[in-house]
PDB file of N, CA and C in Angstrom:
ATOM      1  N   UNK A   1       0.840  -1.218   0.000  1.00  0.00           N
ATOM      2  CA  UNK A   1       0.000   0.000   0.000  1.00  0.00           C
ATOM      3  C   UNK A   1       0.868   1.259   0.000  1.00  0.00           C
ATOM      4  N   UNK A   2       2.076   1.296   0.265  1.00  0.00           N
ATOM      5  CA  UNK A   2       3.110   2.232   0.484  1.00  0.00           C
ATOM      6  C   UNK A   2       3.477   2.680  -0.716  1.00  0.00           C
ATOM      7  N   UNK A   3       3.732   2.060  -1.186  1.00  0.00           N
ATOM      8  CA  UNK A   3       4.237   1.945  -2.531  1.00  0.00           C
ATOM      9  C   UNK A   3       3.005   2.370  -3.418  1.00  0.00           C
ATOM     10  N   UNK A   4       1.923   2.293  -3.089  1.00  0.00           N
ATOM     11  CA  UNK A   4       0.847   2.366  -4.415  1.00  0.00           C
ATOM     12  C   UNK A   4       0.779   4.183  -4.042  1.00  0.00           C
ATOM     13  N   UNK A   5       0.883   4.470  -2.505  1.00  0.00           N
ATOM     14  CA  UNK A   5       0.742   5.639  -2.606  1.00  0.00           C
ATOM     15  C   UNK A   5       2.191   6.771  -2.936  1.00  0.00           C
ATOM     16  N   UNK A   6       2.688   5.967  -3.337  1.00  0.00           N
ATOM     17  CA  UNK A   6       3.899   6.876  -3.270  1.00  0.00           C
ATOM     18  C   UNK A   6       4.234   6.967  -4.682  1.00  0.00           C
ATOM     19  N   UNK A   7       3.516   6.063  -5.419  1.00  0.00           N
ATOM     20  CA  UNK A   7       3.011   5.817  -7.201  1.00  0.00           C
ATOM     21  C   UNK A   7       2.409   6.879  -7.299  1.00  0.00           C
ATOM     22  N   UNK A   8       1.207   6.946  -6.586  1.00  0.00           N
ATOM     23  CA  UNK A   8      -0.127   8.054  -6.747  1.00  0.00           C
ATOM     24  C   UNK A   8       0.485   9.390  -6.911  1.00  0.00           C
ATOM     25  N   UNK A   9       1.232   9.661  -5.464  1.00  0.00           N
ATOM     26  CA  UNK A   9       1.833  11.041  -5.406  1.00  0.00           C
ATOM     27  C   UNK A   9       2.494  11.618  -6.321  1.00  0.00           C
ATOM     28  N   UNK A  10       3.153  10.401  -7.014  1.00  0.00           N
ATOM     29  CA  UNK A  10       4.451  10.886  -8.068  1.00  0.00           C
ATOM     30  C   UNK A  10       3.525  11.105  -9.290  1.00  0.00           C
ATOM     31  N   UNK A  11       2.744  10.392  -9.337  1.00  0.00           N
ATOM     32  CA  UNK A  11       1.813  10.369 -10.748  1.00  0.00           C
ATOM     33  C   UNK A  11       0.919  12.172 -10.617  1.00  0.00           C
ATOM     34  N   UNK A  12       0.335  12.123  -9.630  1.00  0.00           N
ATOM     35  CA  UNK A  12      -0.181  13.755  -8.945  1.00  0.00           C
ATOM     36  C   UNK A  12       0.758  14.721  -8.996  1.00  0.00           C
ATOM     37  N   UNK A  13       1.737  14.684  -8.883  1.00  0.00           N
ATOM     38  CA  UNK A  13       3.337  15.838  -8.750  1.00  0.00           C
ATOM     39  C   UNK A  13       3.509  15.973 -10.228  1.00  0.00           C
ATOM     40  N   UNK A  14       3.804  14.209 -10.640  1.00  0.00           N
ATOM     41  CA  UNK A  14       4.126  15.129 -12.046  1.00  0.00           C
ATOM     42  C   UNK A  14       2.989  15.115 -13.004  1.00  0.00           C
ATOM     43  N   UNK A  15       1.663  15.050 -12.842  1.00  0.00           N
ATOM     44  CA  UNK A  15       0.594  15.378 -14.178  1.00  0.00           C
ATOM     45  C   UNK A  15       0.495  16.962 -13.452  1.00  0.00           C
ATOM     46  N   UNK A  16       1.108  17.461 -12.330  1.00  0.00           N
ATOM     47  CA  UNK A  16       0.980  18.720 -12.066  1.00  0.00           C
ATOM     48  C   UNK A  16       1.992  19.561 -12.685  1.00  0.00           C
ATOM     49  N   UNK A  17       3.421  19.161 -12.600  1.00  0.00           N
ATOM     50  CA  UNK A  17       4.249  19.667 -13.372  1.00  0.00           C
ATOM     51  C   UNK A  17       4.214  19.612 -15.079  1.00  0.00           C
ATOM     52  N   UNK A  18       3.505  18.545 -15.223  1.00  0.00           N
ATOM     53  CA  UNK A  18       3.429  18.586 -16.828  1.00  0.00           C
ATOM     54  C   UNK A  18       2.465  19.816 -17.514  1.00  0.00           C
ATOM     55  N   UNK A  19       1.217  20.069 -16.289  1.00  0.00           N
ATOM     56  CA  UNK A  19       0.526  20.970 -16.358  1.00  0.00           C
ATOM     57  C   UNK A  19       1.147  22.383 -16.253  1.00  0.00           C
ATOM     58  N   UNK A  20       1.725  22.520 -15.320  1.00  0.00           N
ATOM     59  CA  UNK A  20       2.652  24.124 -15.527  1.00  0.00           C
ATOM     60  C   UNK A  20       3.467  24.479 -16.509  1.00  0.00           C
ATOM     61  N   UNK A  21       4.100  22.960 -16.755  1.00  0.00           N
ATOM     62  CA  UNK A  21       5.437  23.237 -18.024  1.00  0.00           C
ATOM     63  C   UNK A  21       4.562  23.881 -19.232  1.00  0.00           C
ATOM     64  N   UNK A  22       3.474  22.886 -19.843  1.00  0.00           N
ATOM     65  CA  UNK A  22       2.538  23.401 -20.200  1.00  0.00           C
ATOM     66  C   UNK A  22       2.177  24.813 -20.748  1.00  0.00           C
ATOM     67  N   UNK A  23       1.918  25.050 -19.754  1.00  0.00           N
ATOM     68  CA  UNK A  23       0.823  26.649 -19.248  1.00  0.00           C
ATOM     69  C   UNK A  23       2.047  27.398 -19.401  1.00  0.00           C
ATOM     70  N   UNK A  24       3.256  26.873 -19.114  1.00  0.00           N
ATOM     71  CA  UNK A  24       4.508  28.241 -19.005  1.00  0.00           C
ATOM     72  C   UNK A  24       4.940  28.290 -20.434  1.00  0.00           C
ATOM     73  N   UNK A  25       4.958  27.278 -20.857  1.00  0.00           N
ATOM     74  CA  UNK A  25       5.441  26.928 -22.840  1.00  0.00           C
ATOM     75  C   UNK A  25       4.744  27.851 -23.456  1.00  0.00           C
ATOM     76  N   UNK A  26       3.131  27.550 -23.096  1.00  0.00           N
ATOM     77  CA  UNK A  26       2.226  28.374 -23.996  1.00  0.00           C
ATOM     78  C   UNK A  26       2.375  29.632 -23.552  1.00  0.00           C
ATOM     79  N   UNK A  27       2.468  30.397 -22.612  1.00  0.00           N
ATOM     80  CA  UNK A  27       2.695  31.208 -22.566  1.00  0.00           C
ATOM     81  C   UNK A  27       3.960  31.856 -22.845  1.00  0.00           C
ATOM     82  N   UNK A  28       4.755  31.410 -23.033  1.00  0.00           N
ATOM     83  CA  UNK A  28       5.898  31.928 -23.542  1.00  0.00           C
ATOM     84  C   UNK A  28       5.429  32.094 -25.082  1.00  0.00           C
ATOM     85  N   UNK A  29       5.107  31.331 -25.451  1.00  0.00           N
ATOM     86  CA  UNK A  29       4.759  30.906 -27.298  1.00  0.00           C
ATOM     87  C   UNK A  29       3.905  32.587 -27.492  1.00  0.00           C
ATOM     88  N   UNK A  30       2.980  32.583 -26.507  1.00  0.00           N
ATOM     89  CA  UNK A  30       2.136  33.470 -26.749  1.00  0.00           C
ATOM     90  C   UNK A  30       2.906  34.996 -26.913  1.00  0.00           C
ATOM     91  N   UNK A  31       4.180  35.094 -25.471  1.00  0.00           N
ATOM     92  CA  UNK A  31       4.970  36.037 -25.840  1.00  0.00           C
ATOM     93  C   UNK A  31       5.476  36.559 -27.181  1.00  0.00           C
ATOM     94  N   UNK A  32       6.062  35.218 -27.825  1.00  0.00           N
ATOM     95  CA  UNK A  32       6.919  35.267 -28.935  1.00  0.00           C
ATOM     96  C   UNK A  32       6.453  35.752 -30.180  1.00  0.00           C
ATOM     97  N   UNK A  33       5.554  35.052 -30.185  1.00  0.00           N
ATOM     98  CA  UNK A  33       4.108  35.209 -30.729  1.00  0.00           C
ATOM     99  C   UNK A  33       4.130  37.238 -31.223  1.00  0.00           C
ATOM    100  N   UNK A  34       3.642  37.606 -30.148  1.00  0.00           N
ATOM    101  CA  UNK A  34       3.272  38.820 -29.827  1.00  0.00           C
ATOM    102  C   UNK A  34       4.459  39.595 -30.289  1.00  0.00           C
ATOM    103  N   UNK A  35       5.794  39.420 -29.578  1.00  0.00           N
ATOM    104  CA  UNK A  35       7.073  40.182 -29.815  1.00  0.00           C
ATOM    105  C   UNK A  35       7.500  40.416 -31.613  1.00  0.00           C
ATOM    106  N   UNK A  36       6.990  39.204 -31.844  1.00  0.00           N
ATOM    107  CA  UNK A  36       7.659  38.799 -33.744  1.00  0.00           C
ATOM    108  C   UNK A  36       6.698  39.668 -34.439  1.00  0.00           C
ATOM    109  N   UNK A  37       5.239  39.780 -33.841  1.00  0.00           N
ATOM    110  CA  UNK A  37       4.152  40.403 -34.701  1.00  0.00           C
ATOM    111  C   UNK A  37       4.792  42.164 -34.214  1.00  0.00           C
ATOM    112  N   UNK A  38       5.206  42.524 -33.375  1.00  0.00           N
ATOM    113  CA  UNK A  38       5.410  43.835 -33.212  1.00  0.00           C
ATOM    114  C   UNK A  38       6.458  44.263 -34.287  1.00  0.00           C
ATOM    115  N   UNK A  39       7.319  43.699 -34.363  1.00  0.00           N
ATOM    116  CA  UNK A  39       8.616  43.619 -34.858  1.00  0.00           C
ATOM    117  C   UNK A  39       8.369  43.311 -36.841  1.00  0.00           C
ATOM    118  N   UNK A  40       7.464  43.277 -36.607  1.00  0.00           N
ATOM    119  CA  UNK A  40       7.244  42.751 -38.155  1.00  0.00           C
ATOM    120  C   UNK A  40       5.689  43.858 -38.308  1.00  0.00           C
ATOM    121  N   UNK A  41       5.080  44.408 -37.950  1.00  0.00           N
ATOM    122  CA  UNK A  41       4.900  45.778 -37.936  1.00  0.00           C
ATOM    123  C   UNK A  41       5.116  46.995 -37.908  1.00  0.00           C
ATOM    124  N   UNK A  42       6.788  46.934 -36.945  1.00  0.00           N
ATOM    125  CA  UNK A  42       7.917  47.994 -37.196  1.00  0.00           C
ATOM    126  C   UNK A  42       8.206  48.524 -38.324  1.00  0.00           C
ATOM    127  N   UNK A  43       9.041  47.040 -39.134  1.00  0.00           N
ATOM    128  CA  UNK A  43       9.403  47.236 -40.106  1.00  0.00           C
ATOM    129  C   UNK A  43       8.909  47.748 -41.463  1.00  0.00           C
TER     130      UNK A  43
END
């Protein structure tokens, strides 16, 4: 039973971290996104 929960936790930790990496990627993307369109309106 130790073990199943210590499976669980790790499985919970990281579908949580996969979730931020995620959310931080896209948001970066979204930055880049944004920065390239300014920059290409400059010009």
């Amino acid at each position: 039973t130790f073990g199943l929960l210590v499976t669980e936790l790790f499985i919970a930790s990281g579908s949580r971290c996969l979730t931020l990496t995620f959310a931080s990627l896209n948001a970066l993307g979204l930055v880049l996104l944004v920065l390239t369109h300014r920059r290409f309106n400059e010009s």
